[in-house]
Protein backbone atom coordinates (compact mmCIF):
# COMPACT_ATOMS: atom_id res chain seq x y z
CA UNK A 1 20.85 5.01 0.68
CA UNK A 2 21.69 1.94 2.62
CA UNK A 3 19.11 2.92 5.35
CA UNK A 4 16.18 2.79 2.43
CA UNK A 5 17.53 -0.34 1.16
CA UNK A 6 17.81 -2.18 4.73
CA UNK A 7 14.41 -1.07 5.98
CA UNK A 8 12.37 -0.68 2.63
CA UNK A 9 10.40 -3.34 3.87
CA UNK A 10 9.76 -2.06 7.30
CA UNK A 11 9.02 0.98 5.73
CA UNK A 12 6.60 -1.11 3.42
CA UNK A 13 4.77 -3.18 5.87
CA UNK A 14 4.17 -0.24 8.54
CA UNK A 15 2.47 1.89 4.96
CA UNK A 16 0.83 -0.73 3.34
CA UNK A 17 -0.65 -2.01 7.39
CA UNK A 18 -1.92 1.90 7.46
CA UNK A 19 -3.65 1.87 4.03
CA UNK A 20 -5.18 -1.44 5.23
CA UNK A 21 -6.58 0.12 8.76
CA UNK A 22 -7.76 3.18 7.06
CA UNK A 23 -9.61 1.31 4.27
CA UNK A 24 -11.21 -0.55 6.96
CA UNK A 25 -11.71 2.83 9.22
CA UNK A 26 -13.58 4.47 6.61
CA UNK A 27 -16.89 2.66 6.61
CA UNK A 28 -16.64 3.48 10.33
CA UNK A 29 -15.84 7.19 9.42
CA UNK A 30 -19.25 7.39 7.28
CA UNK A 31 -21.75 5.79 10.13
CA UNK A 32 -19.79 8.02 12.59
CA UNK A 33 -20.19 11.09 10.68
CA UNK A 34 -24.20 9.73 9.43
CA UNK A 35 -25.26 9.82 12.86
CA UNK A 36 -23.78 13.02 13.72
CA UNK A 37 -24.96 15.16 10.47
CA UNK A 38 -28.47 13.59 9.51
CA UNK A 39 -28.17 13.86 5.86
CA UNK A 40 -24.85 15.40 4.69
CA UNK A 41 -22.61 12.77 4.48
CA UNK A 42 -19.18 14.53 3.41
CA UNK A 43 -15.66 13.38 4.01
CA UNK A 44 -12.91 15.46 5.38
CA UNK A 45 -9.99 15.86 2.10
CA UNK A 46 -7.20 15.14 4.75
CA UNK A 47 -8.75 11.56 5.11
CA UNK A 48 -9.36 11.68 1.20
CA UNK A 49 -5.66 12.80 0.92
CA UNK A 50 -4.56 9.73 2.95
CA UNK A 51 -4.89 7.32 0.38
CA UNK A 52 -2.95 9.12 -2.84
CA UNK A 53 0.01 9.40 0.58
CA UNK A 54 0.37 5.74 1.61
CA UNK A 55 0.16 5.11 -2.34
CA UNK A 56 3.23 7.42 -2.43
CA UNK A 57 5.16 6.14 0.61
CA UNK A 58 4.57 2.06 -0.36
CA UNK A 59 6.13 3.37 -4.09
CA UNK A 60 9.31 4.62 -2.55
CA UNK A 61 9.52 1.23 -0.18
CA UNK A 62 8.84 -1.09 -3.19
CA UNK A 63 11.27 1.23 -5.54
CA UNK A 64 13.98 0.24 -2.79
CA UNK A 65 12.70 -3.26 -1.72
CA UNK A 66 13.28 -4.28 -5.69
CA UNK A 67 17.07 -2.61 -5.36
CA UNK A 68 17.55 -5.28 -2.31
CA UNK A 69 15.81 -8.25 -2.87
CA UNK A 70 17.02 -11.68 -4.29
CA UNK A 71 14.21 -13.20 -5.76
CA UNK A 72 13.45 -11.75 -9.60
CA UNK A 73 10.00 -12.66 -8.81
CA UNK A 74 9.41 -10.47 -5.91
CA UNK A 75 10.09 -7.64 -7.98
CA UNK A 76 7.21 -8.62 -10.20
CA UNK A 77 4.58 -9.35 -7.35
CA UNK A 78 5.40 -5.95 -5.09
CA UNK A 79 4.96 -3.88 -8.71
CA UNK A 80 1.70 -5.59 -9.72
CA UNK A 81 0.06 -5.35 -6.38
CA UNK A 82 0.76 -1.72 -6.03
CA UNK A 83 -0.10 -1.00 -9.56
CA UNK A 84 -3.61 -2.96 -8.64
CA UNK A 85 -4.07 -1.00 -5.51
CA UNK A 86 -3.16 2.33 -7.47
CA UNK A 87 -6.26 1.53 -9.99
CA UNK A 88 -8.09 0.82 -7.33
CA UNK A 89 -7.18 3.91 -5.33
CA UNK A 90 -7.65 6.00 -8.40
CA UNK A 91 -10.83 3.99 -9.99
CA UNK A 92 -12.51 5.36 -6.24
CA UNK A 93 -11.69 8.83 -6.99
CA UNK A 94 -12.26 8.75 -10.75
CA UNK A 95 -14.94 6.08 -11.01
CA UNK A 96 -14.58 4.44 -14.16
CA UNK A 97 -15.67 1.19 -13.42
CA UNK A 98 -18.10 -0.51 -10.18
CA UNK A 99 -15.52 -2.56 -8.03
CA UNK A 100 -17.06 -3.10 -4.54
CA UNK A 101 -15.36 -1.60 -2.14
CA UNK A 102 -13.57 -4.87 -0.22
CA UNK A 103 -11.48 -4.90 -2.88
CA UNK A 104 -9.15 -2.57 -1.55
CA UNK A 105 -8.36 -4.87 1.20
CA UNK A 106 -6.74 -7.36 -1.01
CA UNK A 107 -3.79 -5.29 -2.99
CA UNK A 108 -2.93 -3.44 0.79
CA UNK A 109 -3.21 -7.15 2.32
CA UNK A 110 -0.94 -8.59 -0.15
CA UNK A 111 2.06 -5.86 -0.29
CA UNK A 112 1.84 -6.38 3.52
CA UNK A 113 2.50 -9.94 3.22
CA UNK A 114 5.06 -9.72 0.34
CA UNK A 115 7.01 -7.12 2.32
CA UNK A 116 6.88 -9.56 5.12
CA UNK A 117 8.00 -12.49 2.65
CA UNK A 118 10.56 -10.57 1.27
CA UNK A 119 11.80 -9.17 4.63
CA UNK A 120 12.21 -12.73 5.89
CA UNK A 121 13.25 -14.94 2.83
CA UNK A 122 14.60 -12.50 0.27
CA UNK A 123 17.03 -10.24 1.14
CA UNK A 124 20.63 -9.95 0.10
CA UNK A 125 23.70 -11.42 2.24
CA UNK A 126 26.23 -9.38 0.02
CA UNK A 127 26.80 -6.33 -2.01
CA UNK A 128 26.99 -8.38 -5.24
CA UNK A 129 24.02 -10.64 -5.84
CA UNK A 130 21.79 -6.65 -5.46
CA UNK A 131 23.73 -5.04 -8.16
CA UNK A 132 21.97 -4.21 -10.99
């Protein structure tokens, strides 16, 4: 337990950075793939699958990044950027709405950064000012 709370963040950063180079990979993936199969553009599921995982792993580091931190409102800025990159994530797949697809970069940017933030700034010196 005290491994997940000391490197949540690291944890955090190195998923959320992933998302971010895979979001940005995939337009690359589709004029790859166009070139190579003239009109059948389909993606593999494993690079599909990628997203719902880094959605998964930056859950677990923000679940024990909020257990560590000392700022209140950290808490609230790692939970509402993941729950906008989740409907994100899931409005792709699902399409209920037309967001344009840069928006994607801007929930993975910013847990990046707040992991970062928090890393530097808002961790706990002691046992006591973490427990709940």
């Amino acid at each position: 337990m005290v491994l997940h709370t000391q490197k949540s963040d690291t944890i955090g950063i190195f998923a959320s950075s992933l998302c971010l180079v895979h979001c940005l990979a995939t337009p690359l993936l589709f004029i790859a793939q166009s070139q190579m199969i003239c009109c059948e553009i389909e993606v593999p599921v494993w690079w599909k699958a990628l997203d719902i995982l880094f959605l998964v792993i930056s859950f677990f580091a923000i679940y024990w990044s909020v257990k560590s931190t000392s700022k209140e409102w950290m808490k609230y800025a790692l939970w509402s950027t993941w729950l906008l990159l989740s409907f994100i994530i899931v409005n792709e797949k699902i399409q209920w709405f037309s967001i344009p697809e840069y928006a994607i970069y801007f929930p993975s940017l910013g847990l990046v950064l707040l992991h970062f933030y928090n890393r530097k700034f808002c961790r706990c010196k002691e046992d006591e000012c973490c427990i709940h």
